[in-house]
PDB file of N, CA and C in Angstrom:
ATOM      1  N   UNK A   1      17.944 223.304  98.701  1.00  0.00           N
ATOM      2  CA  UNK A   1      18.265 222.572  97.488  1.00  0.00           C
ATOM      3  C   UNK A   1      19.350 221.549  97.805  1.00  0.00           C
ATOM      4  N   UNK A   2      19.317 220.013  97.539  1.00  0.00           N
ATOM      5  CA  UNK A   2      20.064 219.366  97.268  1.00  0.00           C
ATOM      6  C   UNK A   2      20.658 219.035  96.170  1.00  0.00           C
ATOM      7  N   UNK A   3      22.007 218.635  95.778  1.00  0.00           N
ATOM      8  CA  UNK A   3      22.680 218.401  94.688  1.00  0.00           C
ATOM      9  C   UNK A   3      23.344 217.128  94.981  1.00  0.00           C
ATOM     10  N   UNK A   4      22.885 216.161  93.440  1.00  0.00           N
ATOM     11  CA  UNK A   4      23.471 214.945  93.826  1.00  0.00           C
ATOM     12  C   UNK A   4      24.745 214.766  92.442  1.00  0.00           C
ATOM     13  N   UNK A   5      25.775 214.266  92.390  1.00  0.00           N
ATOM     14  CA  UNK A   5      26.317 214.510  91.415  1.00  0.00           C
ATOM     15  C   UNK A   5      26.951 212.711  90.967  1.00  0.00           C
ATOM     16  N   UNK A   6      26.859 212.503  89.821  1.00  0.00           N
ATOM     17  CA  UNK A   6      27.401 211.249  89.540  1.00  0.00           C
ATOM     18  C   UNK A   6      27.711 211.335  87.601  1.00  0.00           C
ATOM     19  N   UNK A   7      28.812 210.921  87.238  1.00  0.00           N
ATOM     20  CA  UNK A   7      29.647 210.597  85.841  1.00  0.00           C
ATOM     21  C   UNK A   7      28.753 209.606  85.031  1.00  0.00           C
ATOM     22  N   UNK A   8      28.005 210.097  84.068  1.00  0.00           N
ATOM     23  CA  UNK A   8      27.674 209.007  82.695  1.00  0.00           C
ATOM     24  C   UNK A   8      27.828 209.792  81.679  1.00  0.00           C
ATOM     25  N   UNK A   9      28.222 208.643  80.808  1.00  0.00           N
ATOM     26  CA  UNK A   9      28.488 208.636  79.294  1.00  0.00           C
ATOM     27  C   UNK A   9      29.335 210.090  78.730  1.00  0.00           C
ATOM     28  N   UNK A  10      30.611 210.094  79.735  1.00  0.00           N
ATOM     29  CA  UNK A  10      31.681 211.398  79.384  1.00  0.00           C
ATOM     30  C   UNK A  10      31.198 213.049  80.149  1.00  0.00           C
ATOM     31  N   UNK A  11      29.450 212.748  80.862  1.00  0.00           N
ATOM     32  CA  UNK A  11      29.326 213.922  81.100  1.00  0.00           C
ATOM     33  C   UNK A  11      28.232 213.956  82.813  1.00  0.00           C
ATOM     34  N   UNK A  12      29.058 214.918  83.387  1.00  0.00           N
ATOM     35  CA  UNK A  12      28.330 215.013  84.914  1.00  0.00           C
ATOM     36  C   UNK A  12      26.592 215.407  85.111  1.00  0.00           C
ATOM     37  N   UNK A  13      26.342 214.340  85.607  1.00  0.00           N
ATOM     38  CA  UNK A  13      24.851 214.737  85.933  1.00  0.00           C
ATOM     39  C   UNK A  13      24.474 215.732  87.356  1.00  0.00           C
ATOM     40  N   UNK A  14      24.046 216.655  87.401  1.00  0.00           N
ATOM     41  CA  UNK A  14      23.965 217.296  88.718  1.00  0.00           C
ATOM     42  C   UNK A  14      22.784 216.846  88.874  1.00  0.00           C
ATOM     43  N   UNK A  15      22.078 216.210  89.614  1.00  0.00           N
ATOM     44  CA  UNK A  15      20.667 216.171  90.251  1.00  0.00           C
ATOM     45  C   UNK A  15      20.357 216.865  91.185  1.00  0.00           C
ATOM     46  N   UNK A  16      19.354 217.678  91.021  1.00  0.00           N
ATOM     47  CA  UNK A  16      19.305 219.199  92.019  1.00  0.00           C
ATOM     48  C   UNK A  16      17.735 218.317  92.757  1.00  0.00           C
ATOM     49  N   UNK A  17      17.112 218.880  93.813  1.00  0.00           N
ATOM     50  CA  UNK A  17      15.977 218.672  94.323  1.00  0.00           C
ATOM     51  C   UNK A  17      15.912 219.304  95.604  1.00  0.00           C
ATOM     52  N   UNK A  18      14.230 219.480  95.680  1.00  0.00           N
ATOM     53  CA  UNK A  18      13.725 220.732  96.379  1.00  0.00           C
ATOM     54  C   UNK A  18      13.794 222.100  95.782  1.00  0.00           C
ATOM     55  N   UNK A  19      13.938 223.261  96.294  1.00  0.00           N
ATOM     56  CA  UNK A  19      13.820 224.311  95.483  1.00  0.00           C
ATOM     57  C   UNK A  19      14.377 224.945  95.574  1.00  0.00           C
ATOM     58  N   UNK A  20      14.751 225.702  94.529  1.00  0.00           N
ATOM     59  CA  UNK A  20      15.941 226.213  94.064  1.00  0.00           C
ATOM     60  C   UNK A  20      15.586 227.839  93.671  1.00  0.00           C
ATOM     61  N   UNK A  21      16.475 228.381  94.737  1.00  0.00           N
ATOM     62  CA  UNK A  21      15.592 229.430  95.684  1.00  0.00           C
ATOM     63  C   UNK A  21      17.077 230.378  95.152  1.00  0.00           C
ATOM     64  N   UNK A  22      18.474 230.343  94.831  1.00  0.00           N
ATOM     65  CA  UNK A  22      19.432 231.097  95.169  1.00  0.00           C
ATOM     66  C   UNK A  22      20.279 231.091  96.199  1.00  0.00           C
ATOM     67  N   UNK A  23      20.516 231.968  96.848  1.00  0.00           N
ATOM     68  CA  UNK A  23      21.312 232.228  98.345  1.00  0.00           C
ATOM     69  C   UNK A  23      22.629 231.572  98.237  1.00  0.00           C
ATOM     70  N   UNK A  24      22.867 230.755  99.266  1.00  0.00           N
ATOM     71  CA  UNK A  24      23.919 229.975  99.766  1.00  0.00           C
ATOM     72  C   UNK A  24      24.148 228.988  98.554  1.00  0.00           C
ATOM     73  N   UNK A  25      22.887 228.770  98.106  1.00  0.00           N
ATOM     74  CA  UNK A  25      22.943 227.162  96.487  1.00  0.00           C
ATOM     75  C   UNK A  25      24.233 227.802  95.350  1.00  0.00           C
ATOM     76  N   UNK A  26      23.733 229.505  95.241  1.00  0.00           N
ATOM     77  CA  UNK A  26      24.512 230.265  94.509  1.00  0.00           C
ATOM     78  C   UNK A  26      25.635 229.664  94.044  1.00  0.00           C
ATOM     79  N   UNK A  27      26.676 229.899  95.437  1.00  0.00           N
ATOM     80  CA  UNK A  27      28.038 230.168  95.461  1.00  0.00           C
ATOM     81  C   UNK A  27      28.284 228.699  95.730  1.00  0.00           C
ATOM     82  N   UNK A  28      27.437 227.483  96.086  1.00  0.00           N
ATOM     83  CA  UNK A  28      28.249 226.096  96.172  1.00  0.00           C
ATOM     84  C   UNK A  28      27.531 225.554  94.559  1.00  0.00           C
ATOM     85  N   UNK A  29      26.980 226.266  93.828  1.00  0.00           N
ATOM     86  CA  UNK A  29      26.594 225.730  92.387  1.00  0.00           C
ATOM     87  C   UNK A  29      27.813 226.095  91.432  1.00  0.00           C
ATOM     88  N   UNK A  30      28.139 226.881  91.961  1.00  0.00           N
ATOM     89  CA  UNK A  30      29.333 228.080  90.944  1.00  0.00           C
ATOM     90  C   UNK A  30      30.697 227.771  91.240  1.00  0.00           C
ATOM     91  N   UNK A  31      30.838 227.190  92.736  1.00  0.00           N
ATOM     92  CA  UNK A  31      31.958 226.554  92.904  1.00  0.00           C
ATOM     93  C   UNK A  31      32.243 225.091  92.350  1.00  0.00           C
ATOM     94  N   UNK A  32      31.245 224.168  92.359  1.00  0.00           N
ATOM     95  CA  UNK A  32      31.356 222.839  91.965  1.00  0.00           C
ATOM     96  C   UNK A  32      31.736 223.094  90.587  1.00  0.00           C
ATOM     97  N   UNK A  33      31.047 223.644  89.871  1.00  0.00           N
ATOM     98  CA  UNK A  33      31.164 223.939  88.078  1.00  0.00           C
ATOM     99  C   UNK A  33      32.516 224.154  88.191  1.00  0.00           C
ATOM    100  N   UNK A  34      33.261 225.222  88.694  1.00  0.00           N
ATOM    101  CA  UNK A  34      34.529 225.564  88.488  1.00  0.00           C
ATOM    102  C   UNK A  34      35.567 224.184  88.665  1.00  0.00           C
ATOM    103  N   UNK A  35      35.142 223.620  89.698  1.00  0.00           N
ATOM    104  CA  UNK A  35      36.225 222.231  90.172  1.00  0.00           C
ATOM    105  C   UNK A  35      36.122 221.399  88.697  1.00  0.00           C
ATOM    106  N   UNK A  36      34.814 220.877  88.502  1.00  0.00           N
ATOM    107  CA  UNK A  36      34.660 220.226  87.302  1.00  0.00           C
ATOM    108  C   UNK A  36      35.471 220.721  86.311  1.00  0.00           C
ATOM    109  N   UNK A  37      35.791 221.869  85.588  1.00  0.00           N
ATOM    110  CA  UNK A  37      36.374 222.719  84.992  1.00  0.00           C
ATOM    111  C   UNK A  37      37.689 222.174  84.972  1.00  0.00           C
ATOM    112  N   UNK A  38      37.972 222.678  86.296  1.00  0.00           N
ATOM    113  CA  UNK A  38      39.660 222.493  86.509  1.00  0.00           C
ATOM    114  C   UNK A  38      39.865 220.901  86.529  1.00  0.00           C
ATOM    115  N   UNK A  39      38.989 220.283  86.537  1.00  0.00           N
ATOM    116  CA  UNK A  39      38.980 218.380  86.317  1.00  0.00           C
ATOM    117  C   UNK A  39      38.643 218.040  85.083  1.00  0.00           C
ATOM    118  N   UNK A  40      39.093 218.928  84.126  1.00  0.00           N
ATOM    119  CA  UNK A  40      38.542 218.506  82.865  1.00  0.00           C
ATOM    120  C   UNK A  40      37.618 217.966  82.193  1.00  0.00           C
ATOM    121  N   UNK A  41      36.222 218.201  83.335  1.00  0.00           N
ATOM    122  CA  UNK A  41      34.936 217.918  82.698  1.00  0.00           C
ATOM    123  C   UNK A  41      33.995 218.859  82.520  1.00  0.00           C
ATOM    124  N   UNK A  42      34.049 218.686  81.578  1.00  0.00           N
ATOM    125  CA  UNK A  42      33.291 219.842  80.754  1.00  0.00           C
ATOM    126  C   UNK A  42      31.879 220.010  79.640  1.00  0.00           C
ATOM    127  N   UNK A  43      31.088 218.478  80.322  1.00  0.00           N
ATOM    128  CA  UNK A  43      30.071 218.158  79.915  1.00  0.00           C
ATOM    129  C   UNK A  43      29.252 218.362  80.977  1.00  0.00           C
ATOM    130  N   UNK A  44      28.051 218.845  81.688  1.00  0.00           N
ATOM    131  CA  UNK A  44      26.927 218.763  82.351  1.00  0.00           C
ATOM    132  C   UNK A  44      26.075 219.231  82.218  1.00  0.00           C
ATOM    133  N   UNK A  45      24.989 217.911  82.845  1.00  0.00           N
ATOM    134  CA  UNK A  45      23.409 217.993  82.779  1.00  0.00           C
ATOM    135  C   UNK A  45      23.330 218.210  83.618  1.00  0.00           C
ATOM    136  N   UNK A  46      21.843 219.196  84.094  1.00  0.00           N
ATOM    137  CA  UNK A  46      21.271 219.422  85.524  1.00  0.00           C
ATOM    138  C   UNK A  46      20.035 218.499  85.233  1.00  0.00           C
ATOM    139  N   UNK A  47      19.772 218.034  86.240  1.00  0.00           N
ATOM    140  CA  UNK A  47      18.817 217.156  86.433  1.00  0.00           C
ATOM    141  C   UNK A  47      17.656 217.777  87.230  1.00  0.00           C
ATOM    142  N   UNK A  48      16.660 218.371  86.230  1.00  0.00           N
ATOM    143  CA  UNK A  48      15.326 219.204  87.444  1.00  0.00           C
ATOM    144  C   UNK A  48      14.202 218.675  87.967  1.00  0.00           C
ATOM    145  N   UNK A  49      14.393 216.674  87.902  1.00  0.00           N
ATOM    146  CA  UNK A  49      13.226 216.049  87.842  1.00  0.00           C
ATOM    147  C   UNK A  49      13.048 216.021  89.661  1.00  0.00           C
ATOM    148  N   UNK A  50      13.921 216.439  90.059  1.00  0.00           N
ATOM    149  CA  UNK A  50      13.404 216.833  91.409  1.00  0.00           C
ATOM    150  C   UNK A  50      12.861 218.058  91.937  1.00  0.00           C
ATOM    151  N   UNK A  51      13.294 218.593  91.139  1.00  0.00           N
ATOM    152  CA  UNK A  51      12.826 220.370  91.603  1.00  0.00           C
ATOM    153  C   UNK A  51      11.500 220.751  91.787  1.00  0.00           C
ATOM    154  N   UNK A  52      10.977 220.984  93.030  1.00  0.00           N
ATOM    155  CA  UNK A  52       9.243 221.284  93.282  1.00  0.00           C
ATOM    156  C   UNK A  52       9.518 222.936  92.497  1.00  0.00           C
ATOM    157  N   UNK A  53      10.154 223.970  93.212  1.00  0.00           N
ATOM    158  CA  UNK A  53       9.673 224.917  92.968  1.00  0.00           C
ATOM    159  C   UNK A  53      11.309 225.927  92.334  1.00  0.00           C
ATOM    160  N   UNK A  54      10.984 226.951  91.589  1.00  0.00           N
ATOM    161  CA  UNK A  54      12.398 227.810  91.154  1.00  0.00           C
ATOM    162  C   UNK A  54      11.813 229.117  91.063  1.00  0.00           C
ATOM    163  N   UNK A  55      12.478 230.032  91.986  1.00  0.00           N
ATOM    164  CA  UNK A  55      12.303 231.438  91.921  1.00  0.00           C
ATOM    165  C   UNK A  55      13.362 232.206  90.950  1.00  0.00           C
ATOM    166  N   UNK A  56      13.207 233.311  90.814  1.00  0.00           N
ATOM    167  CA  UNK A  56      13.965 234.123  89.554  1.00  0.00           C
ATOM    168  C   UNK A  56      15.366 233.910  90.579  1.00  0.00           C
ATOM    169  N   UNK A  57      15.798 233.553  91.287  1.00  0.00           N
ATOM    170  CA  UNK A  57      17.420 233.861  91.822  1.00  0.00           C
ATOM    171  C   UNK A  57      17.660 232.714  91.253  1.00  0.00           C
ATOM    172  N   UNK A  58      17.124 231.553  91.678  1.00  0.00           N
ATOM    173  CA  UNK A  58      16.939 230.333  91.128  1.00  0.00           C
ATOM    174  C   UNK A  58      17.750 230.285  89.321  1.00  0.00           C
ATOM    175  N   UNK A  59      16.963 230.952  88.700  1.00  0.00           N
ATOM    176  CA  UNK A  59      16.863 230.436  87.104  1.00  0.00           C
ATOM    177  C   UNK A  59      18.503 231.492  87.040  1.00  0.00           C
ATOM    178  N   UNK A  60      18.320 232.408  87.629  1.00  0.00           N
ATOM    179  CA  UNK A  60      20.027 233.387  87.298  1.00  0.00           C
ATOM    180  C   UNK A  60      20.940 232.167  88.055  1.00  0.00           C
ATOM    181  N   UNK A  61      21.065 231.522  88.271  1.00  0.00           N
ATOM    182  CA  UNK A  61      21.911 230.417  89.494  1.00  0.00           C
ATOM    183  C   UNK A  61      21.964 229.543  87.859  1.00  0.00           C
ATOM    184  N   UNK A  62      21.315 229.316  87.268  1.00  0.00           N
ATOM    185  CA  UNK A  62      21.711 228.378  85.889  1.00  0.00           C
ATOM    186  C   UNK A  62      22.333 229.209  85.040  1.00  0.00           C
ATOM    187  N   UNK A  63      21.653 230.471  84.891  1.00  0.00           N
ATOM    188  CA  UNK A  63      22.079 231.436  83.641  1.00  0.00           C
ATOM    189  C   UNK A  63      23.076 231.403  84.098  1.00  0.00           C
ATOM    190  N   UNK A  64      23.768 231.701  85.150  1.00  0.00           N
ATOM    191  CA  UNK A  64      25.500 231.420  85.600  1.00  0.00           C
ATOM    192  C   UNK A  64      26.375 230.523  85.217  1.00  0.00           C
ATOM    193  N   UNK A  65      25.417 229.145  85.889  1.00  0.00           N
ATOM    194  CA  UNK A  65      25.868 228.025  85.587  1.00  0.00           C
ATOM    195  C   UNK A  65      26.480 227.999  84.141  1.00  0.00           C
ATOM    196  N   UNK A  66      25.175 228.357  83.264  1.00  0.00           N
ATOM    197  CA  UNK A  66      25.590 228.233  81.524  1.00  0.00           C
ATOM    198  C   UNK A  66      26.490 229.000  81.282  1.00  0.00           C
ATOM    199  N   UNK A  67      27.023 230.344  81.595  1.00  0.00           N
ATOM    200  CA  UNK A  67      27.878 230.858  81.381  1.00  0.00           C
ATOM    201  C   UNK A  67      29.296 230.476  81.772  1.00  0.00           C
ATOM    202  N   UNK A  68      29.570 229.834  82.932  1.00  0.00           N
ATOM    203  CA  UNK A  68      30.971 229.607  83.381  1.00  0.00           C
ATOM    204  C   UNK A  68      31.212 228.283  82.449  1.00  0.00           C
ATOM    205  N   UNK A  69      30.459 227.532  82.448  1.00  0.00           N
ATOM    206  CA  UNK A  69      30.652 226.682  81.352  1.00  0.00           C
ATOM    207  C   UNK A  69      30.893 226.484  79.846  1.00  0.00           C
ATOM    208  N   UNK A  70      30.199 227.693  79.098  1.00  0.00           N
ATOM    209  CA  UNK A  70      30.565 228.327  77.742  1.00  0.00           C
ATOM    210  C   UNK A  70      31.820 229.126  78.451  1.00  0.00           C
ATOM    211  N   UNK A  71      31.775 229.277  78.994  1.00  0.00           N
ATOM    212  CA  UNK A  71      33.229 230.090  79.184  1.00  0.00           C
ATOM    213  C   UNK A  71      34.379 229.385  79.122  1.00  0.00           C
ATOM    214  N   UNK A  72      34.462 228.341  80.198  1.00  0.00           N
ATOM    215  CA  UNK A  72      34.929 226.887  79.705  1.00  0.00           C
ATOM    216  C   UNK A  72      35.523 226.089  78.935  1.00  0.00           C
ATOM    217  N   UNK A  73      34.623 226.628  77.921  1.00  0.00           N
ATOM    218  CA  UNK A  73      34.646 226.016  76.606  1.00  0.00           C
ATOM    219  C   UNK A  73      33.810 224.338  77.124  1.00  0.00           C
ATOM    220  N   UNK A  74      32.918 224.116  77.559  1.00  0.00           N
ATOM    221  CA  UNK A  74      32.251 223.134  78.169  1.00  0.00           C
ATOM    222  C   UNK A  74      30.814 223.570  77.249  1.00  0.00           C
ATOM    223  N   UNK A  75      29.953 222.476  77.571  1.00  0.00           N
ATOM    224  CA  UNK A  75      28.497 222.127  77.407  1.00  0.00           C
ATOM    225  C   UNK A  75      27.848 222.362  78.867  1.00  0.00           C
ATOM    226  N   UNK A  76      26.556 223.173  78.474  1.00  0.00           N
ATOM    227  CA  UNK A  76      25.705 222.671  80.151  1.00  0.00           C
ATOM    228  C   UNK A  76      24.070 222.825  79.833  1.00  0.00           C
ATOM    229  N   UNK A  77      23.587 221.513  79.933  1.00  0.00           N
ATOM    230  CA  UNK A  77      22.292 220.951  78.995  1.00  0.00           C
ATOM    231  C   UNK A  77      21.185 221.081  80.641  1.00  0.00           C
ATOM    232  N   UNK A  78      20.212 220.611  80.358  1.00  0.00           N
ATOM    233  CA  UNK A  78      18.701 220.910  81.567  1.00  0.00           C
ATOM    234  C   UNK A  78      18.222 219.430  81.029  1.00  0.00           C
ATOM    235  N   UNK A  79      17.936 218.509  81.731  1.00  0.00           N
ATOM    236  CA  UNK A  79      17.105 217.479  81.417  1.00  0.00           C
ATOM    237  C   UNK A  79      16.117 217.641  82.277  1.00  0.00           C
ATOM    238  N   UNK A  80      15.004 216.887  82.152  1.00  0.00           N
ATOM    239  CA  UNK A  80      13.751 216.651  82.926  1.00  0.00           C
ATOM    240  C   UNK A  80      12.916 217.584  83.552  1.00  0.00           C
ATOM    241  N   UNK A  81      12.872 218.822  82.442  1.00  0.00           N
ATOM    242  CA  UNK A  81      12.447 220.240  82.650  1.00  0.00           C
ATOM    243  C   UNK A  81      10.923 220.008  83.466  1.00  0.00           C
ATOM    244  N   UNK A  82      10.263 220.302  84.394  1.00  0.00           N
ATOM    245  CA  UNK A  82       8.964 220.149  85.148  1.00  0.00           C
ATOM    246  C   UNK A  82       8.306 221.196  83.809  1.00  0.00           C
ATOM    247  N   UNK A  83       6.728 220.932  84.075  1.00  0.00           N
ATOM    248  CA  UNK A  83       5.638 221.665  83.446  1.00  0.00           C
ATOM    249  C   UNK A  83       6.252 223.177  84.224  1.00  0.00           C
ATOM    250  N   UNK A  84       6.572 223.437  85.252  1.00  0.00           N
ATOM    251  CA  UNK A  84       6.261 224.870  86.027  1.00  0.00           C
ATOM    252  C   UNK A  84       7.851 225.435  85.729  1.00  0.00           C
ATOM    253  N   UNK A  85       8.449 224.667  85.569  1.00  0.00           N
ATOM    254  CA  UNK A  85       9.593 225.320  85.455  1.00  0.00           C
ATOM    255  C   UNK A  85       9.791 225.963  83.324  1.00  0.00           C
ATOM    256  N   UNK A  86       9.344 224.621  83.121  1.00  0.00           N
ATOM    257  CA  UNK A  86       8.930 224.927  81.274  1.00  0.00           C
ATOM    258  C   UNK A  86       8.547 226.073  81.241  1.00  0.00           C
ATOM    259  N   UNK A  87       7.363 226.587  81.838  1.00  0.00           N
ATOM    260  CA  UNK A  87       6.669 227.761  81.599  1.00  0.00           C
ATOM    261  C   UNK A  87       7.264 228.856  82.006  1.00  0.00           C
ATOM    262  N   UNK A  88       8.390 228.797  83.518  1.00  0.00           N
ATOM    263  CA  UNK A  88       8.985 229.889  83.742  1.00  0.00           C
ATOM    264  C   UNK A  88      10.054 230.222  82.296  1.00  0.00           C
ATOM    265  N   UNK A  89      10.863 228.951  81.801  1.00  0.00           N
ATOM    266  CA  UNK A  89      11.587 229.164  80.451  1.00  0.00           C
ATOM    267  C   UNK A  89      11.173 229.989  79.327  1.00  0.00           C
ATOM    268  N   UNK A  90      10.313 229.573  79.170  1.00  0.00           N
ATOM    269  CA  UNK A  90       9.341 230.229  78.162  1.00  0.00           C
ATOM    270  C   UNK A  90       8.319 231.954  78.296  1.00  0.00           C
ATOM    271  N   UNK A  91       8.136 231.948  79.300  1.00  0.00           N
ATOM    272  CA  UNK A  91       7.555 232.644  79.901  1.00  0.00           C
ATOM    273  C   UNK A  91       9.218 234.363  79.901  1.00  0.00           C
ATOM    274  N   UNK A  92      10.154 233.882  80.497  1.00  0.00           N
ATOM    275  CA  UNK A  92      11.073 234.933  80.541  1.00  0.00           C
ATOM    276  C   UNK A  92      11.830 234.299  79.327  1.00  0.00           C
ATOM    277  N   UNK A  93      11.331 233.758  78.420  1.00  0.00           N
ATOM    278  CA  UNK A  93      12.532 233.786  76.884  1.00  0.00           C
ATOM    279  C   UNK A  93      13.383 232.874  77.476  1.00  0.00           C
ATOM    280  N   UNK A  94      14.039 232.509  78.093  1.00  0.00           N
ATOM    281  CA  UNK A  94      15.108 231.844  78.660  1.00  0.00           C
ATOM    282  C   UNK A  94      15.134 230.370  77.806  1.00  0.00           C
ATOM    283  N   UNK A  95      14.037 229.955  77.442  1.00  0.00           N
ATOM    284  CA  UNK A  95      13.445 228.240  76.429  1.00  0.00           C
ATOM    285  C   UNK A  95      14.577 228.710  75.580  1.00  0.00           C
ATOM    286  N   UNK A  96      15.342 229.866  74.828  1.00  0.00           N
ATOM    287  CA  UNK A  96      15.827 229.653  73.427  1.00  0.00           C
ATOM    288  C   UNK A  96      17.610 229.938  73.894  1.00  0.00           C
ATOM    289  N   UNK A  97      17.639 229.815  75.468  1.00  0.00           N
ATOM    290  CA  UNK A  97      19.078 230.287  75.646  1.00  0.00           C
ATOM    291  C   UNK A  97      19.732 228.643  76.135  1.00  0.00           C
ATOM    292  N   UNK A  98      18.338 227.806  76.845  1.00  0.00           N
ATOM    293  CA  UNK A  98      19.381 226.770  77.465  1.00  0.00           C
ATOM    294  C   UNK A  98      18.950 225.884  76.384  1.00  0.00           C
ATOM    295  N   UNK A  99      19.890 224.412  76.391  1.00  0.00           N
ATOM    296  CA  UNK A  99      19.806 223.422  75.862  1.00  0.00           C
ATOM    297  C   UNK A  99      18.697 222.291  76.950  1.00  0.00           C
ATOM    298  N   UNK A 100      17.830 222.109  76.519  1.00  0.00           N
ATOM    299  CA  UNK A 100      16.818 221.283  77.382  1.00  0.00           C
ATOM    300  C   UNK A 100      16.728 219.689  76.454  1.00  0.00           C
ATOM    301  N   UNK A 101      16.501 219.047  77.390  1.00  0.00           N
ATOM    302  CA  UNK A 101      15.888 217.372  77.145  1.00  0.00           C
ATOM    303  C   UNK A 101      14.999 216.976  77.932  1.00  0.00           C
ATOM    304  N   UNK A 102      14.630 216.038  77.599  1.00  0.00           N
ATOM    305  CA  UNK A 102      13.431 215.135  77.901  1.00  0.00           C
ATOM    306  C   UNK A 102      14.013 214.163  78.853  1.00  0.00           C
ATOM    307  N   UNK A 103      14.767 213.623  78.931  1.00  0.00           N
ATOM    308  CA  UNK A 103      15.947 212.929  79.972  1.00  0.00           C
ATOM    309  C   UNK A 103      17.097 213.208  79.836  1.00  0.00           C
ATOM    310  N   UNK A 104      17.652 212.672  80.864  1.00  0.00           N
ATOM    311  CA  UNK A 104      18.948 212.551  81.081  1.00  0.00           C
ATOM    312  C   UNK A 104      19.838 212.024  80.419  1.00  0.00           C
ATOM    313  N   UNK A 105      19.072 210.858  79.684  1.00  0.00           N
ATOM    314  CA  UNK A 105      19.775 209.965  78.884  1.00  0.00           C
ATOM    315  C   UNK A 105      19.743 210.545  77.326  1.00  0.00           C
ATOM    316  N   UNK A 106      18.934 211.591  77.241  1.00  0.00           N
ATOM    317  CA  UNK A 106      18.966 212.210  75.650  1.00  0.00           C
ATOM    318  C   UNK A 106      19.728 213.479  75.838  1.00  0.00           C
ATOM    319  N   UNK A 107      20.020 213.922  77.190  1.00  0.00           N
ATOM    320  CA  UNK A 107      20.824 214.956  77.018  1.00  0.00           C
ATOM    321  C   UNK A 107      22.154 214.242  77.285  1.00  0.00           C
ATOM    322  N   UNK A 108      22.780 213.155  77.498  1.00  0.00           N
ATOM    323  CA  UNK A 108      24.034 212.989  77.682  1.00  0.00           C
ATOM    324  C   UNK A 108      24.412 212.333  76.171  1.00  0.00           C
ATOM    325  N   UNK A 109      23.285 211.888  75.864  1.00  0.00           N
ATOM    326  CA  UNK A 109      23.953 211.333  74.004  1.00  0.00           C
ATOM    327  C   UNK A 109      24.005 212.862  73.504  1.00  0.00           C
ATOM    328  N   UNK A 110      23.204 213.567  73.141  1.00  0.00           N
ATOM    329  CA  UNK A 110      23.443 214.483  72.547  1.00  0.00           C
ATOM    330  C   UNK A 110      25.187 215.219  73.205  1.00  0.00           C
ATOM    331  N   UNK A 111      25.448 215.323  73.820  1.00  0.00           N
ATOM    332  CA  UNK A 111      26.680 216.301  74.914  1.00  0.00           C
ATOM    333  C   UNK A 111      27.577 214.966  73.899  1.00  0.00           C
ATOM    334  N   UNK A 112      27.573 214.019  73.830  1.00  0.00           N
ATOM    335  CA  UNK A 112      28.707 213.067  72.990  1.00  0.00           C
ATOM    336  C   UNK A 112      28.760 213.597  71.292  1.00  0.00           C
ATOM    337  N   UNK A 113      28.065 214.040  71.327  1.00  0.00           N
ATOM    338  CA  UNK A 113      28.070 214.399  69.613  1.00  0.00           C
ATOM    339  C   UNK A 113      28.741 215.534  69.711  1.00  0.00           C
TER     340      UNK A 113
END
């Protein structure tokens, strides 16, 4: 898994790509969130329009994500959900826990409101 990270409209975009498998992604996904944190940003989108494939370590690697961030007191939104990943959402209930968009650009207006 790669992670690309860049600042719009008050809130961090993570762009993830390739697949997002767990392991080693884990603990450098969980660490970046925290820095952001302690940098007083406390808005982010993950960006999944790269993501070929996500195994269940995978989707707990966000459920994390969302948590250190509500913990926070932060936002942490999913833009550009794939068909295969939609269905894993939906499929384990998970569709009614994260905040999802259609882009990037509708999840960073919404994170301003």
């Amino acid at each position: 898994m790669k992670t690309k990270m860049e600042e719009r409209y008050g809130a961090v975009v993570l762009s993830l790509s390739g697949n997002v498998m767990g392991g080693p992604d884990v603990a450098e996904f969980s660490d970046l969130l925290h820095k952001l944190l302690d940098e007083g940003k406390k808005n982010v989108v993950v960006d999944l329009a790269g993501v070929k494939f996500m195994n269940s370590s995978g989707l707990g690697m966000l459920i994390s994500g969302m948590t250190t961030m509500t913990k926070g007191e932060g936002t942490f939104a999913l833009a550009n959900v794939g068909e295969k990943i939609q269905s894993l959402l939906m499929i384990t209930k998970l569709i009614t826990i994260f905040k999802t968009y259609d882009s990037v650009d509708d999840a960073t207006e919404a994170l301003k409101n």
